[in-house]
Protein backbone atom coordinates (compact mmCIF):
# COMPACT_ATOMS: atom_id res chain seq x y z
CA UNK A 1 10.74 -44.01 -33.40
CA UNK A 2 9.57 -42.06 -30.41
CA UNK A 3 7.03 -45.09 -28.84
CA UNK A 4 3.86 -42.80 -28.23
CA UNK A 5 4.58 -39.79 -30.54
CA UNK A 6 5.04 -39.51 -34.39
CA UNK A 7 8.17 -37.77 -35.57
CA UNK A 8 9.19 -36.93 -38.85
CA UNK A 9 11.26 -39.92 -40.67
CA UNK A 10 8.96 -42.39 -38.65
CA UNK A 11 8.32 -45.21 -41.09
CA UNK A 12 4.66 -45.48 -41.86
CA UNK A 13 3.23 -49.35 -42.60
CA UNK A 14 -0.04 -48.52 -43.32
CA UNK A 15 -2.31 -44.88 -44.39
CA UNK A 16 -4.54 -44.11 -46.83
CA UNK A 17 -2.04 -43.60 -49.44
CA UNK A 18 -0.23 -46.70 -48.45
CA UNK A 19 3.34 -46.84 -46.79
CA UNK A 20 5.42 -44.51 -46.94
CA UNK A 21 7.35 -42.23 -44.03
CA UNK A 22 6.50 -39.04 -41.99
CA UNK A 23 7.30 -35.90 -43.76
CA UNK A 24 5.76 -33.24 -41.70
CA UNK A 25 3.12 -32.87 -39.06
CA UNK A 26 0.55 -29.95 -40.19
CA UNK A 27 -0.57 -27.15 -37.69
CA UNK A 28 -3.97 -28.89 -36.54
CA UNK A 29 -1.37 -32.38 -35.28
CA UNK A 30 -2.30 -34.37 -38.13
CA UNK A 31 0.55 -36.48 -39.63
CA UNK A 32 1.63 -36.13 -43.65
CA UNK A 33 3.01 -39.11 -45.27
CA UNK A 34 5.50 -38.46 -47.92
CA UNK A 35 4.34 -34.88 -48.12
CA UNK A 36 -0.04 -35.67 -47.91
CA UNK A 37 -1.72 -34.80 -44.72
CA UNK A 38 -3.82 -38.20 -43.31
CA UNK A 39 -6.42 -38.97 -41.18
CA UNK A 40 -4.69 -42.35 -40.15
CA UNK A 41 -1.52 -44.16 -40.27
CA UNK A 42 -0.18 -47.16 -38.84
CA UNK A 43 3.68 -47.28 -38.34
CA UNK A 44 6.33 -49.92 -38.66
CA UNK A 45 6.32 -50.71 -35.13
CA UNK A 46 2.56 -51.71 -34.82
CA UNK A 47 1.72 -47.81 -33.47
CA UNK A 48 -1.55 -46.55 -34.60
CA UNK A 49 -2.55 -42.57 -34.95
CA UNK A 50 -5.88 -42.78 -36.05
CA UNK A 51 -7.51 -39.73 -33.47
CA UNK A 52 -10.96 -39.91 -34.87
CA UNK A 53 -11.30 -44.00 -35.49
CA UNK A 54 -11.76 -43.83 -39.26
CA UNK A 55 -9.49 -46.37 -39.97
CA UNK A 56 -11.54 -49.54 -39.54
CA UNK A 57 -14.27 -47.80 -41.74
CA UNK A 58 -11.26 -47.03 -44.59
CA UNK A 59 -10.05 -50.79 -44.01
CA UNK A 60 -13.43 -52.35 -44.49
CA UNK A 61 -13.94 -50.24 -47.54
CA UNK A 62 -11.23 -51.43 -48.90
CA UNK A 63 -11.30 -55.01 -48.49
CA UNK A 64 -14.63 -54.27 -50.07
CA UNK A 65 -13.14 -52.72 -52.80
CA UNK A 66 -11.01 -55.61 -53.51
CA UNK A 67 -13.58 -58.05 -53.19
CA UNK A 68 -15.35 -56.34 -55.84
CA UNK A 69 -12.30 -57.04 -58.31
């Protein structure tokens, strides 16, 4: 892992489609875990891309989602 920068083959903790690893990084900079473009991620190193801070918002919706099980 690059520190600051996501690179393809980056292993990916956390996204909204779950873990996973970088696959490609689409023209407008946003990441793509295994092959889906994201909004978020947070890698295995504790690094967080998450450009326009919708991650605490998909977080809390989730816990809400599993509260609601």
């Amino acid at each position: 892992m690059a520190g600051q920068y996501l690179e393809i083959g980056d292993a990916v903790k956390d996204s909204p489609l779950g873990a996973g690893t970088v696959t490609d990084i689409t023209d407008a900079g946003f990441p793509c875990v295994n092959h889906v473009a994201v909004a978020w991620l947070e890698r295995d190193d504790g690094a967080i891309f998450d450009p326009h801070g919708v991650r605490e918002k998909h977080l809390a919706q989730r816990a809400q989602q599993r509260e609601g099980q």
